[in-house]
C-alpha atoms as a PDB file:
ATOM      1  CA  UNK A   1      72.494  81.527  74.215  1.00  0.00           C
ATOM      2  CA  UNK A   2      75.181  84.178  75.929  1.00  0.00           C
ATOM      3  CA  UNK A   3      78.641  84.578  74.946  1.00  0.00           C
ATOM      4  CA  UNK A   4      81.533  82.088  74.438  1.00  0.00           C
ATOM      5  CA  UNK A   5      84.525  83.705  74.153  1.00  0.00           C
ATOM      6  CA  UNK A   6      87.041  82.455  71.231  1.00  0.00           C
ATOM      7  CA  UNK A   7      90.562  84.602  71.809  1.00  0.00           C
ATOM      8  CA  UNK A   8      91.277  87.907  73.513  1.00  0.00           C
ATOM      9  CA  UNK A   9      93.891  90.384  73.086  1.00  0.00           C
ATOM     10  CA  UNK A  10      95.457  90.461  76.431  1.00  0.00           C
ATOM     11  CA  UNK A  11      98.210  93.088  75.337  1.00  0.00           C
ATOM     12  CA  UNK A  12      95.869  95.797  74.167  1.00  0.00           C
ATOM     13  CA  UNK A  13      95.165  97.436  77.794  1.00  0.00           C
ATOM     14  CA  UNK A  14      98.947  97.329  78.667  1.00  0.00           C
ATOM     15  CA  UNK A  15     100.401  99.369  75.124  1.00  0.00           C
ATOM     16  CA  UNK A  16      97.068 101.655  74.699  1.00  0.00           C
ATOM     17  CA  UNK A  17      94.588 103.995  76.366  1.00  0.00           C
ATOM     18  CA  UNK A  18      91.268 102.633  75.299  1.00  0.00           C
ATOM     19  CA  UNK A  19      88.876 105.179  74.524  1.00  0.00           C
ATOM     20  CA  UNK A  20      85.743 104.016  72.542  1.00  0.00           C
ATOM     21  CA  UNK A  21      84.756 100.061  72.578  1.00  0.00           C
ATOM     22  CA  UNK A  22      82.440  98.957  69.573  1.00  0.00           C
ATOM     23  CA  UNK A  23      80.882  95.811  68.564  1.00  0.00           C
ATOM     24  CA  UNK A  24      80.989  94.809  64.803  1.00  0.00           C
ATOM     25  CA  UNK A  25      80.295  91.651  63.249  1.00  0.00           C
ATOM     26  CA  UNK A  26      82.949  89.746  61.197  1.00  0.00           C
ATOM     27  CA  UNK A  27      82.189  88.348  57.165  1.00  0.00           C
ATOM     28  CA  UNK A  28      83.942  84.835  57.202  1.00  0.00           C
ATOM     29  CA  UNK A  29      84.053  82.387  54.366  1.00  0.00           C
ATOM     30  CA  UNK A  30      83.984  78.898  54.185  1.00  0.00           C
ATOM     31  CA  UNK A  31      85.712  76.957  56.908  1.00  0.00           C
ATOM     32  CA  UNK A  32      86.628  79.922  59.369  1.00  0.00           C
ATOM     33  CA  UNK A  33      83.356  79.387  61.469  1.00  0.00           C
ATOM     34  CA  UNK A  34      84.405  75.886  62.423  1.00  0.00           C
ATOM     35  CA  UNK A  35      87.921  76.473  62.871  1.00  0.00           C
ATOM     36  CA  UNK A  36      86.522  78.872  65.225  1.00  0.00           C
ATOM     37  CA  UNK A  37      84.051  77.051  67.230  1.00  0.00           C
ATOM     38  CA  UNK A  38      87.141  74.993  68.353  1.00  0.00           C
ATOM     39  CA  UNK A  39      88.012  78.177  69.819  1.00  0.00           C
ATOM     40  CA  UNK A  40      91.355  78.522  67.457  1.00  0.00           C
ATOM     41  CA  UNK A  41      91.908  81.902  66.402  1.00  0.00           C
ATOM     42  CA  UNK A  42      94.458  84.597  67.231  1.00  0.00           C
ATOM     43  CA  UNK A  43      94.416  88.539  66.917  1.00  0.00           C
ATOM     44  CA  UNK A  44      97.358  89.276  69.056  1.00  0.00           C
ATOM     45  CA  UNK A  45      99.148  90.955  66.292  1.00  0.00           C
ATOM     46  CA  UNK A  46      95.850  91.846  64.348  1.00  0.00           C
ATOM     47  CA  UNK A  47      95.016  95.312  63.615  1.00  0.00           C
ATOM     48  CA  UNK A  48      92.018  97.493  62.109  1.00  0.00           C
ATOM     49  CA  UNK A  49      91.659  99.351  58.753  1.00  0.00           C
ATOM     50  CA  UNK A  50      88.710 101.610  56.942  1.00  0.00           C
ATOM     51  CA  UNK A  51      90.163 101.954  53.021  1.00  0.00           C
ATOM     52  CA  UNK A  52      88.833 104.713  50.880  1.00  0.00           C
ATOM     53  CA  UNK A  53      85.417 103.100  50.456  1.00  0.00           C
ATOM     54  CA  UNK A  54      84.621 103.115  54.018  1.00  0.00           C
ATOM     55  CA  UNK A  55      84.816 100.040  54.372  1.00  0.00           C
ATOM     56  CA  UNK A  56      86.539  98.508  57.645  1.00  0.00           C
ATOM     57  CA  UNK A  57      88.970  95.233  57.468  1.00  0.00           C
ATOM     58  CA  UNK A  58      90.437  92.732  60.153  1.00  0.00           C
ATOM     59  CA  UNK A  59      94.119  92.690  58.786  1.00  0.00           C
ATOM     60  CA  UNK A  60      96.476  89.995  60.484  1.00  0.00           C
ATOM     61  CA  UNK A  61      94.260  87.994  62.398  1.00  0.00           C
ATOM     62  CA  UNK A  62      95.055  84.430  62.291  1.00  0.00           C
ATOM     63  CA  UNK A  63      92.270  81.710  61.759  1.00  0.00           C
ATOM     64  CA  UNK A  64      94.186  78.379  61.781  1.00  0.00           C
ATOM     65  CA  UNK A  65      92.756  75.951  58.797  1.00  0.00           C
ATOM     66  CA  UNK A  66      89.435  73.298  60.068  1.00  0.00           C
ATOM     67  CA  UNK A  67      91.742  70.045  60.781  1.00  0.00           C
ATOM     68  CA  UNK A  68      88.948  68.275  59.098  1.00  0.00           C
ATOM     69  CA  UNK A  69      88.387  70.413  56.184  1.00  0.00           C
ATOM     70  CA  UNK A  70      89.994  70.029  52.366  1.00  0.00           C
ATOM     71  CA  UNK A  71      91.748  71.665  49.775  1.00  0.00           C
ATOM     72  CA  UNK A  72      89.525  74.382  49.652  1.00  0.00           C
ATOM     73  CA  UNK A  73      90.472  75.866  53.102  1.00  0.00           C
ATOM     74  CA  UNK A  74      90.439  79.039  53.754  1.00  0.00           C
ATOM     75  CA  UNK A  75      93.942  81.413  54.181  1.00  0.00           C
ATOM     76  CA  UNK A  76      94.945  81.837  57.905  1.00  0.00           C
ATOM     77  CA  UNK A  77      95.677  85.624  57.600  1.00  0.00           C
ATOM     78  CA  UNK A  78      93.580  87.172  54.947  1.00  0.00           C
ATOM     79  CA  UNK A  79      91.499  90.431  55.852  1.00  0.00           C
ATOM     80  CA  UNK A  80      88.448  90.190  56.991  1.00  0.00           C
ATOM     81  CA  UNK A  81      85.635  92.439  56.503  1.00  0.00           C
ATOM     82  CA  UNK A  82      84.155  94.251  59.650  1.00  0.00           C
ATOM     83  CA  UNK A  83      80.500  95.191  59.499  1.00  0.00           C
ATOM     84  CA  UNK A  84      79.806  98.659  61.213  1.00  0.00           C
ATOM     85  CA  UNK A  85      76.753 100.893  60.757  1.00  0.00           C
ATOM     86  CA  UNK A  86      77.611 103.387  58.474  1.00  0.00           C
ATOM     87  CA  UNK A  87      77.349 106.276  60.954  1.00  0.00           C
ATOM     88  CA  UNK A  88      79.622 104.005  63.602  1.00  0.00           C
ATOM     89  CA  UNK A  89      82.038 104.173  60.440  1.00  0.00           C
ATOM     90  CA  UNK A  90      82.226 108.212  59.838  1.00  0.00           C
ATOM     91  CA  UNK A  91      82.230 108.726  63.780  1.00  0.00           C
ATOM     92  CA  UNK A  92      85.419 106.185  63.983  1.00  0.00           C
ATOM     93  CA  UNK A  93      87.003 108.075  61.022  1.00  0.00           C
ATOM     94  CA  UNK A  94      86.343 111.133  62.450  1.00  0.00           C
ATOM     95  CA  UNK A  95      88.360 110.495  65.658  1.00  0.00           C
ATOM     96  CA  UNK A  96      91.294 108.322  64.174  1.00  0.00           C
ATOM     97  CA  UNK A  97      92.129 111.614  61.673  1.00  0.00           C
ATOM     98  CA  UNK A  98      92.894 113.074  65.213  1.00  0.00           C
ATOM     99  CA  UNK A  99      97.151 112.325  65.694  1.00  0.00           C
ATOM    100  CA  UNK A 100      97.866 109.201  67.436  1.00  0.00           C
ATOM    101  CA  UNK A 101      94.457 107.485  67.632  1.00  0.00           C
ATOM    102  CA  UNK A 102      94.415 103.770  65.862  1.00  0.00           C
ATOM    103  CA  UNK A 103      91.839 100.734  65.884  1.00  0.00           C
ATOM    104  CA  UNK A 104      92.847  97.517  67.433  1.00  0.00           C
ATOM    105  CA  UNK A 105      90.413  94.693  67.926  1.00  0.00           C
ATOM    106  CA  UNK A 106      89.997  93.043  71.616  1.00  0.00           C
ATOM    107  CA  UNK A 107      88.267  89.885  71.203  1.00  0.00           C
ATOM    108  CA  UNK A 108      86.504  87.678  68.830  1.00  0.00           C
ATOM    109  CA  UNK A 109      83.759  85.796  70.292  1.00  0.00           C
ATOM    110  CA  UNK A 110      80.126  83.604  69.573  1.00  0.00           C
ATOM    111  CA  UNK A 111      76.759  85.528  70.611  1.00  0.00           C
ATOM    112  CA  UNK A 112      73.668  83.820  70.055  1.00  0.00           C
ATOM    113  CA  UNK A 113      75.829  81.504  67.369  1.00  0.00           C
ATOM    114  CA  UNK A 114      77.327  84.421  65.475  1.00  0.00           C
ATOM    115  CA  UNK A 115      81.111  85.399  65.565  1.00  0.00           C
ATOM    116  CA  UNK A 116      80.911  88.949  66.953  1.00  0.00           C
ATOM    117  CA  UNK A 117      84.360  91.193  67.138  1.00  0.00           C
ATOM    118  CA  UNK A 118      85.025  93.763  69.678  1.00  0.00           C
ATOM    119  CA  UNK A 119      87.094  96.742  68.289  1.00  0.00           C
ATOM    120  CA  UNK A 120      88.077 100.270  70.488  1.00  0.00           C
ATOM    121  CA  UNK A 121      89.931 103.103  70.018  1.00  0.00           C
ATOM    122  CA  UNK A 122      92.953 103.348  71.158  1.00  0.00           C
ATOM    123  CA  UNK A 123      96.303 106.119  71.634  1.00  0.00           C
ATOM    124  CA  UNK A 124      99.219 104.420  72.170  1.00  0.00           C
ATOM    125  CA  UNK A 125     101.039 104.700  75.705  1.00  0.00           C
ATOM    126  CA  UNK A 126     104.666 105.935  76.142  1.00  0.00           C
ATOM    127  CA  UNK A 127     107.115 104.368  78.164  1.00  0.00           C
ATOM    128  CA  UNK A 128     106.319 105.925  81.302  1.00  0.00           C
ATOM    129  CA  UNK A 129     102.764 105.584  80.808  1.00  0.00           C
ATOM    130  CA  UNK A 130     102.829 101.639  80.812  1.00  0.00           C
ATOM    131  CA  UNK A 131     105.137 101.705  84.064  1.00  0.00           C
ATOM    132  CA  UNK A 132     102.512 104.266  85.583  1.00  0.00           C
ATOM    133  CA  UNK A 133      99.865 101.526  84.803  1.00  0.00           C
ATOM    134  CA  UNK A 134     101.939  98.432  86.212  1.00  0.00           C
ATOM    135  CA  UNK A 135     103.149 100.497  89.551  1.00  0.00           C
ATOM    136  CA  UNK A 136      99.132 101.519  89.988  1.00  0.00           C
ATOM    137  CA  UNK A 137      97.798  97.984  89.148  1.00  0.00           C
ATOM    138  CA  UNK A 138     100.925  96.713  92.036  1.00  0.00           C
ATOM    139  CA  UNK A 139      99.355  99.138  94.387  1.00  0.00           C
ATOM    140  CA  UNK A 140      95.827  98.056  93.877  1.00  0.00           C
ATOM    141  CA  UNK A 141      96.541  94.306  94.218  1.00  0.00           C
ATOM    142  CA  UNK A 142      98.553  94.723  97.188  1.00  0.00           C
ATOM    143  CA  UNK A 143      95.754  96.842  98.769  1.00  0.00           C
ATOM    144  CA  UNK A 144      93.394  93.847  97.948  1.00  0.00           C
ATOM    145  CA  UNK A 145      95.830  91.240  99.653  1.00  0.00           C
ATOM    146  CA  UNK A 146      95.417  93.677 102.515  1.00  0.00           C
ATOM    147  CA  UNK A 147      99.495  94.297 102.479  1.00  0.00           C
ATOM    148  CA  UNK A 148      99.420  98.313 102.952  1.00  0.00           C
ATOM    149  CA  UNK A 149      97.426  98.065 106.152  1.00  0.00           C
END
């Protein structure tokens, strides 16, 4: 079937250095699948936990309620529950005890009909880091327009 892609986070390669992408699939209750087959969902502001159990959660992301659904709809922001092999689990544990490493998610998306949701880890970028990224990705586009000739 391929892959239909529901909501990115487009600010995730502009505040951190991705190091390590994974693929994990999402638990959802009730409703949340059709909300997002009308591609609603958000995870702009989302971030990634593992608790003491080892267990890894989907905190913030927004999943608007099904328009058509009732009064058992499901809450926009409650965590969600990532499932990770349990190895994938100690190895991301492993690196985020390192200082400044942190999991962010960068997209939620269908593949072959099941919601799928693409996590990395990430160091956050300084100041000067971010500028050194804009002034590079200004030097590559203009060398694409053909400007620096």
């Amino acid at each position: 079937m391929g892959v239909k892609i529901i909501c990115k986070n487009q600010r995730a390669g502009y505040d951190y250095f991705l190091e390590e992408k994974y693929e994990c699939g999402v638990a959802l209750q009730g409703t949340e699948v059709k909300s997002l087959r009308l591609g609603k969902g958000m995870i702009n502001e989302a971030y990634v936990t593992i608790d003491s159990q080892g267990e890894v959660w989907l905190q913030n992301a927004t999943i608007p309620h099904y328009e058509f659904g009732n009064i058992n709809n499901h809450p926009e922001t409650r965590k969600r529950k990532l499932l990770l092999n349990r190895s994938e689990i100690q190895q991301i544990n492993k690196k985020m005890s390192t200082k400044g490493y942190t999991i962010i998610p960068l997209a939620l998306y269908f593949k072959d009909s099941l919601v799928k949701c693409e996590i990395a880890l990430a160091k956050g970028k300084k100041l000067y880091d971010k500028r050194d990224t804009a002034a590079k990705k200004d030097v590559e586009r203009k060398l694409r327009q053909g400007q620096f000739e």
